[in-house]
Structure formats: C-alpha cells, structure tokens
Protein backbone atom coordinates (compact mmCIF):
# COMPACT_ATOMS: atom_id res chain seq x y z
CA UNK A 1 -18.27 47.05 68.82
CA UNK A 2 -15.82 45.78 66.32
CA UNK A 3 -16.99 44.56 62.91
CA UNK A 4 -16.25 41.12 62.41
CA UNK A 5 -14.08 40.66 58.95
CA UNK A 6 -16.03 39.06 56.21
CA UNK A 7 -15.37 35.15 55.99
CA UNK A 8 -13.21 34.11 53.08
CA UNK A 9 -14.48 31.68 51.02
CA UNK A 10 -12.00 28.88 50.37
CA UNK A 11 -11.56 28.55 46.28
CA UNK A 12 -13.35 25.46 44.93
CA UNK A 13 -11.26 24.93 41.93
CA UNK A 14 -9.56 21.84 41.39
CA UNK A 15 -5.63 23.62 42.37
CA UNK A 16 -2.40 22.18 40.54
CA UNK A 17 -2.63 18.71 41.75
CA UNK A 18 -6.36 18.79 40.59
CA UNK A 19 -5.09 19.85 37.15
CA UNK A 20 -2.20 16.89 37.36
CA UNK A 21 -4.71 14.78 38.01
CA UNK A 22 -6.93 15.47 34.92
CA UNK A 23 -3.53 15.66 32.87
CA UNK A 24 -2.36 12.50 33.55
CA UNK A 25 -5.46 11.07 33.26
CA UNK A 26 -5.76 12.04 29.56
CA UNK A 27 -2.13 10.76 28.95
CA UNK A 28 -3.32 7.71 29.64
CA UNK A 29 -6.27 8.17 28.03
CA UNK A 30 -4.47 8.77 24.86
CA UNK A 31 -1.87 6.53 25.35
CA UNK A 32 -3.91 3.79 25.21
CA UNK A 33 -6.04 4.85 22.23
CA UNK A 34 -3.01 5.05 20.71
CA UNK A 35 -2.10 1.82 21.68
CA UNK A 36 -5.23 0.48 20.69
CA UNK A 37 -5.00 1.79 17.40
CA UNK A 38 -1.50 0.58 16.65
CA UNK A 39 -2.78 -3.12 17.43
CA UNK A 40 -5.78 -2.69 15.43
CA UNK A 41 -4.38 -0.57 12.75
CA UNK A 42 -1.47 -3.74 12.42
CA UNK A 43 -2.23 -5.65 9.12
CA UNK A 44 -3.55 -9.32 10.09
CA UNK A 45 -0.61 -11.61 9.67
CA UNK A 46 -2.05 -14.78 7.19
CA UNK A 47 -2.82 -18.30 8.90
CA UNK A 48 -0.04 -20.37 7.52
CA UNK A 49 -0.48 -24.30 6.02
CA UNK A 50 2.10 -26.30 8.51
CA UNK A 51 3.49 -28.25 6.23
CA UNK A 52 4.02 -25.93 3.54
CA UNK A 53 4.65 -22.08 5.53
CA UNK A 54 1.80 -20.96 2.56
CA UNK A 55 -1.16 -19.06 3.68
CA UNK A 56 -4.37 -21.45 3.69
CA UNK A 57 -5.78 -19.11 0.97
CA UNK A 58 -2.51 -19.86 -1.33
CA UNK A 59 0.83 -17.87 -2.28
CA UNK A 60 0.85 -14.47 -3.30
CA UNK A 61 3.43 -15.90 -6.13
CA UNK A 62 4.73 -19.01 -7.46
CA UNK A 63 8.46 -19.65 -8.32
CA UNK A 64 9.00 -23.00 -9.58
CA UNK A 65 12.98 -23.72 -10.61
CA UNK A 66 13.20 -26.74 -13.16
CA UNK A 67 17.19 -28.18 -13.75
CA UNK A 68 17.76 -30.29 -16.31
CA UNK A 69 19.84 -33.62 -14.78
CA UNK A 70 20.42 -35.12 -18.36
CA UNK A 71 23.64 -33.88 -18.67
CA UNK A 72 26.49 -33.15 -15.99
CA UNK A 73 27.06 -29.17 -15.55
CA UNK A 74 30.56 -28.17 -16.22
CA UNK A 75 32.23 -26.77 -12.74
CA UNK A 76 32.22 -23.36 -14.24
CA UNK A 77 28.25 -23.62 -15.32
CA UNK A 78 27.63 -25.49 -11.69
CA UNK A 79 29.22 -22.08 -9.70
CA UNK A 80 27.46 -19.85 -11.12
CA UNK A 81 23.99 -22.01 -10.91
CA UNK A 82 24.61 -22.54 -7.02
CA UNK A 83 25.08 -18.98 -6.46
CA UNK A 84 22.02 -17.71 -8.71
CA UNK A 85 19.86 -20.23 -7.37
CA UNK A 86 21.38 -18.99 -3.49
CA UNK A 87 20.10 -15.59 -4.23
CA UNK A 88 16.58 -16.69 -5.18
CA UNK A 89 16.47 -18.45 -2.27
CA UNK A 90 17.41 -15.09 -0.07
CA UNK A 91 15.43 -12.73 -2.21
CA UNK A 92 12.07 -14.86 -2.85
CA UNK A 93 9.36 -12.06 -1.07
CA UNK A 94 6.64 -13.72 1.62
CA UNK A 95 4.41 -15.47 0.66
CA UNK A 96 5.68 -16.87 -2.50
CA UNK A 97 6.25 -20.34 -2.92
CA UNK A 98 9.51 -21.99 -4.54
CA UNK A 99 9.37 -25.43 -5.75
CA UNK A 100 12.72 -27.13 -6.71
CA UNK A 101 12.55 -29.89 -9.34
CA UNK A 102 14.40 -32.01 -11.69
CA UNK A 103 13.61 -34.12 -14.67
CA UNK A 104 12.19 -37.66 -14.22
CA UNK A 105 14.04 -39.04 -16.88
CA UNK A 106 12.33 -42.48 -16.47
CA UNK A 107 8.57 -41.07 -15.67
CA UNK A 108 9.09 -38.35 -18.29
CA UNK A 109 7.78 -35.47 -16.13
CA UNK A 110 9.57 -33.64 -13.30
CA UNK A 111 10.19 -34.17 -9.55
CA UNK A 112 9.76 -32.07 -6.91
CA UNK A 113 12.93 -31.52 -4.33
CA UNK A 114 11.91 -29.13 -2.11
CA UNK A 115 8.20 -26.93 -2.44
CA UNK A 116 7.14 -24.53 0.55
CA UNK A 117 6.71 -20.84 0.91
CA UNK A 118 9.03 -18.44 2.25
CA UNK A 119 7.23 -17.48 5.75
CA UNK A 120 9.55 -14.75 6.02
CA UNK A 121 12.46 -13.76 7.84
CA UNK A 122 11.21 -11.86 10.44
CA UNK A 123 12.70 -8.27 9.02
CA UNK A 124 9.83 -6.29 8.76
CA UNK A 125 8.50 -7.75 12.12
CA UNK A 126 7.57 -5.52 15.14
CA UNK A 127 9.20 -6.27 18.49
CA UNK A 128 5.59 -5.06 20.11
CA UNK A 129 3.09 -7.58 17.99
CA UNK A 130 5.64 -10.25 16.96
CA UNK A 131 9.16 -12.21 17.81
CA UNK A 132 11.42 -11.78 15.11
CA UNK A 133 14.00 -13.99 16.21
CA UNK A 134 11.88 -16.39 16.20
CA UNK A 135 10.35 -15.86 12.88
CA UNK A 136 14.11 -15.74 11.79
CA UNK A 137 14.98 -19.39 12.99
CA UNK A 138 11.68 -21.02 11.66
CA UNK A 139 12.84 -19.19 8.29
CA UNK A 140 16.40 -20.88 8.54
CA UNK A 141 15.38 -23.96 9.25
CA UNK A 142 12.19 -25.04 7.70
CA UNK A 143 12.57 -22.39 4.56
CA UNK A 144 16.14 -21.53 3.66
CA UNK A 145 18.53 -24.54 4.85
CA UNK A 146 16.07 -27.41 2.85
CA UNK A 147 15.89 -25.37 -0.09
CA UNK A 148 19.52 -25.13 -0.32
CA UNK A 149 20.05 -28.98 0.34
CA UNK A 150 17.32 -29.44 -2.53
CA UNK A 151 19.50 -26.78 -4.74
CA UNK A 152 22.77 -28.81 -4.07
CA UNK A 153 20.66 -32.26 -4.77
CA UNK A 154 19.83 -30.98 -7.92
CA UNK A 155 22.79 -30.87 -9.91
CA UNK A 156 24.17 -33.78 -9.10
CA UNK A 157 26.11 -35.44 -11.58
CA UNK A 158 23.72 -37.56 -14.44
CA UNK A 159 23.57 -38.56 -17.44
CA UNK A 160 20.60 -40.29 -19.82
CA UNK A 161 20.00 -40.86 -23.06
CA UNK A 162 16.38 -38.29 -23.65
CA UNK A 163 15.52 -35.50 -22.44
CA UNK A 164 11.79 -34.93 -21.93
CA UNK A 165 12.01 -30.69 -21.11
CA UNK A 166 8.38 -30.37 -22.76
CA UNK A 167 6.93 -32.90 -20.47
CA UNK A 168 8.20 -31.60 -17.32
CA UNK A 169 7.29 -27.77 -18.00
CA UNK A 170 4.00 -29.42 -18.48
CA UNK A 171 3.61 -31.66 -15.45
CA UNK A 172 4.57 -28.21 -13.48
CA UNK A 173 1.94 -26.32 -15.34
CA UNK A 174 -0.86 -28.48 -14.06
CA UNK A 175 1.19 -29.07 -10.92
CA UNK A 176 1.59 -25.20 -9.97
CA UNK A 177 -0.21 -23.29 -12.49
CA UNK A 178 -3.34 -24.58 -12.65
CA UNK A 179 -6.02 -23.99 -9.59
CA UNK A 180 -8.16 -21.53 -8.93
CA UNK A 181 -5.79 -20.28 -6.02
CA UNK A 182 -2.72 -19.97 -8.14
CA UNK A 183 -4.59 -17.77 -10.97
CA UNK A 184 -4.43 -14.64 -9.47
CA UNK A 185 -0.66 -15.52 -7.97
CA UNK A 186 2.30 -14.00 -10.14
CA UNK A 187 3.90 -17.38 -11.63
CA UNK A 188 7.68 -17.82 -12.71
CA UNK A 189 9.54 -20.46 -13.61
CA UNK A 190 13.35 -20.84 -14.35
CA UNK A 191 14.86 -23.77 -16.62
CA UNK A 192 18.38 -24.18 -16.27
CA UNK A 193 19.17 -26.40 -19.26
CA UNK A 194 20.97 -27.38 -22.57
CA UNK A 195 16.95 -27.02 -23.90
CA UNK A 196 17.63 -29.56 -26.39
CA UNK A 197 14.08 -31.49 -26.18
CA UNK A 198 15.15 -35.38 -26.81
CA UNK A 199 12.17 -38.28 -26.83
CA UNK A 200 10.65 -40.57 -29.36
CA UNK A 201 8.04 -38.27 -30.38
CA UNK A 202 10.76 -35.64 -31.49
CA UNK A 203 13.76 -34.29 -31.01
CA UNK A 204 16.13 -31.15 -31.51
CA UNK A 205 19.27 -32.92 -32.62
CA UNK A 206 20.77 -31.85 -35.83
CA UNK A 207 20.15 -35.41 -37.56
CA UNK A 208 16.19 -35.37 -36.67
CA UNK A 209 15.87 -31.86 -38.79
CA UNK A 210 15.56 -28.42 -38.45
CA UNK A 211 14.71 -26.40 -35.16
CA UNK A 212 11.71 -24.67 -36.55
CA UNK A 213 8.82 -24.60 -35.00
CA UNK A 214 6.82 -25.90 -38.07
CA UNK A 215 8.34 -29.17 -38.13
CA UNK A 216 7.97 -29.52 -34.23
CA UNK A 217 3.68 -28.51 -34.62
CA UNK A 218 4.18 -31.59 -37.71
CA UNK A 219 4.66 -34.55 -35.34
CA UNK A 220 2.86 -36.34 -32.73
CA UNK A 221 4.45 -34.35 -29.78
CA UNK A 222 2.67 -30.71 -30.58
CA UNK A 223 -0.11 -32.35 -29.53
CA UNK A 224 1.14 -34.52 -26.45
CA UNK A 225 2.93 -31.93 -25.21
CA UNK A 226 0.47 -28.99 -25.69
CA UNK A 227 0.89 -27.07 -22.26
CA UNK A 228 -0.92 -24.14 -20.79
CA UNK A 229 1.20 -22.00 -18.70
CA UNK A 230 -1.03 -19.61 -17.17
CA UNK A 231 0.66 -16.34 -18.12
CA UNK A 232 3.39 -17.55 -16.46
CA UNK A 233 7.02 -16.24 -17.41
CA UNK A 234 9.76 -18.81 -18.30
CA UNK A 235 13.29 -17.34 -17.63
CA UNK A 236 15.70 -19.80 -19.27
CA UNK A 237 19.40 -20.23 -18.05
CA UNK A 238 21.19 -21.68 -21.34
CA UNK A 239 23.71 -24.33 -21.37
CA UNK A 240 25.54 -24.62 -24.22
CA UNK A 241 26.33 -28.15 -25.37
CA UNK A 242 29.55 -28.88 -27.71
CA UNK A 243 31.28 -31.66 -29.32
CA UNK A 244 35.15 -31.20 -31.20
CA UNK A 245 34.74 -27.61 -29.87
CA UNK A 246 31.33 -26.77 -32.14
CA UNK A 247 27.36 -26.93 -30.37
CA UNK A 248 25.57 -28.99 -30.80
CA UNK A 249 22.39 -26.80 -32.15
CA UNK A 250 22.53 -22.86 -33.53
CA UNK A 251 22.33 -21.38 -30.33
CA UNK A 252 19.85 -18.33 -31.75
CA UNK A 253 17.48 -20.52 -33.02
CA UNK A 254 17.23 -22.76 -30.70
CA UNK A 255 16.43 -19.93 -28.78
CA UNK A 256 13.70 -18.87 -30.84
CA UNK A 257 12.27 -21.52 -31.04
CA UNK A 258 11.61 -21.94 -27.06
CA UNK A 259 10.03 -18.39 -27.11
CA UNK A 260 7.29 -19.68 -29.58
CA UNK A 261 6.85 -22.77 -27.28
CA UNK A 262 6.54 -20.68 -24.06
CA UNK A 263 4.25 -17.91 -26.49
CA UNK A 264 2.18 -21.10 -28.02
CA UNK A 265 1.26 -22.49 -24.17
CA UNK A 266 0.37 -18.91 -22.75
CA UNK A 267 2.90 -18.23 -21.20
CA UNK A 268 5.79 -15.25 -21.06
CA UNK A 269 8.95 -15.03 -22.74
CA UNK A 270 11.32 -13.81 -19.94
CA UNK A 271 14.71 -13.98 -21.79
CA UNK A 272 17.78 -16.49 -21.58
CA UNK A 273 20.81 -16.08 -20.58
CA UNK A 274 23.71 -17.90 -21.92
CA UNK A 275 25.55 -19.54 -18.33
CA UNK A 276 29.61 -19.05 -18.28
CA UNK A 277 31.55 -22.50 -18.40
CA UNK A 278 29.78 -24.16 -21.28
C-alpha cells in the first residue's frame, strides 16, 4: 500500500504584498504625522487691526518719521530725503508701525500723514499654510503705495514764520510712545529738519542768545515743552540753513544741544547726519 505524502502546510505569513501593505501603511502613517507636525509646529500668524495691518496686541516696534515743513528743502536735500525715506519704507520689519508726520505750524504739534504697520510682504510666507501673492498685493497697496504718497506729501513746498520742533516731538511722544502696549515695542523716530526751535517761548536764532542748554532750561518753554520719550532713539537728518553763504546757527552746537534735549526727555541720542544740498 503506498504511503500517502505528508500534507504541506501552506505558509501563514503575510508574503510581499502583505509586507507592501504594512509599508505603505506606515508611509502614510508618517507622512501625516509629519504633516501634522509641520501645521502645528507653524508659528501662529498675529490677528491683525483692519484699519491699521497692527496686531490687536500692538507693534513689535514703532517708527515714527517727523519732517519739518517750515522751510522748503533744497532739490539736492529733497533727493536724497525721498530716497532715504523709500528705503525705510522697504526695509521697516513686520509688525512695526511707521507713522508719517509733519509740523502743524498753526496747532503747534504735528500731523499725522500716513500711520499703519507693515503686514508684511509675503517673503517669508509658505506656499502650504499661506498665499504669498496675496500677502504681497495687500502689502503694495494698503502698506507701501500710501506711505509713499504720504512721503511725497510731506515735503511739499512751505514756508512759516515759527517753528514749534519741541512741541511736535512731544505730541508724538504721548501720541506713540506712551501706552502700555508701546512700552515694551522698540521706538524710533527720525526728524528731518533745520532743528532750529522758533516760538514765543524761545528760540534758537542768533539774536535771541546762545544755543546752550542753560539758557533754554531758563525760560518758560523747559517746562512747556518737557517731553518723555520712552527710551526712544531720535535719529536726526540735519538741514543746514544759510544766509550770504554763512548758517544760520554753529552747526556743532546746535547739535549738542539736541542730544541734551533728546538725553533730558529719556530718550536716545541716535546721531545726525548732515543731508547733501544745504
């Protein structure tokens, strides 16, 4: 009688497409943690103010740009301020704010132009999370092309017959340097001016006296015009006024005496710089 062969077991194991199976399976797996961790891992962009592109909690910095409109700018001086006033515009990082002003010759105070925050470009934007083209056109139109209008408004021609510089670097300081929310923000502000303060209470004209700062704490403006800055740093862009080919006030300590101004309101000496043309 003939044996009868043994009965081969069939193999249980899972065979190559079992294996694919479980591989692909963990691809996705890990694919989507990964995914899931790129989302989660993305820094929360800020909830922006609509009328001013600032975060609701306030700017991470505030520029302020104050230009003195009590005296025309030569052509030279007026080049070189549009295109140093273009690059701050370009260069200002998100979520700083820039407020464009002027002197209000008649209020004696300043007045705002243009004040928002730069929302950003949309350069550092991912194509997964975000739309940078769109980013891109809300920054061209609602950030960079009023800001430059406001630059161009700015130094228009003028002319008037004081000059209250003291009163408008204060009306910003409570304007822009004073909340809570604007304490912990890093504050600058740029004066492009002649700097020669001009009002009843005093002035920096060689027939009213000397430029030192002792005779300025004497009269009635140290007082009036006493300013705090909040640490802020004043960067001053000096226009040099002449008459029959001389200035009109010693250039040095005239100079001088802004930096114990800025010192004596808290604030930051952040250098002038003489501006080609005048």
């Amino acid at each position: 009688m003939a044996r009868r062969r043994p009965r081969q077991r069939k193999d249980g194991g899972l065979g190559w497409a079992g294996f694919g199976g479980i591989l692909l399976l963990l691809l996705a797996i890990s694919s989507g943690g990964a995914l899931a961790y790129f989302y989660l891992s993305t820094p929360a962009r800020p909830v922006l103010d609509a009328q001013s592109l600032c975060p609701v909690n306030g700017p991470q910095g505030v520029t302020v740009v104050l230009v003195d409109t009590s005296d025309d700018l030569p052509e030279t001086t007026r080049r070189e301020v549009l295109g140093e006033l273009d690059d701050l515009i370009t260069t200002l990082p998100p979520p700083y704010r820039l407020d464009i002003r002027v002197l209000d010759i008649a209020g004696g105070r300043s007045r705002s132009l243009f004040s928002k925050c730069n929302p950003g470009d949309g350069a550092s934007l991912s194509e997964w999370t975000d739309n940078p083209r769109i980013a891109r056109l809300r920054w061209i139109e609602d950030f960079r092309k009023p800001a430059a209008e406001a630059v161009k408004h700015s130094i228009a021609a003028a002319k008037a017959t004081s000059s209250p510089i003291m009163a408008a670097i204060q009306d910003i300081a409570i304007d822009q340097f004073s909340s809570a929310a604007s304490q912990s923000a890093r504050k600058t502000l740029y004066v492009i001016s002649d700097m020669i303060e001009h009002t009843r209470d005093y002035s920096q004209y060689s027939r009213a006296g000397d430029l030192s700062f002792q005779r300025y704490k004497q009269s009635s403006a140290y007082l009036k015009y006493r300013t705090d800055l909040h640490g802020a740093t004043v960067i001053i862009r000096y226009v040099t006024r002449q008459t029959n080919g001389q200035p009109l006030v010693d250039g040095p300590r005239h100079i001088e005496f802004w930096k114990s101004w800025i010192e004596d309101s808290r604030g930051t000496f952040g250098g002038a710089k003489r501006l080609q043309g005048a």
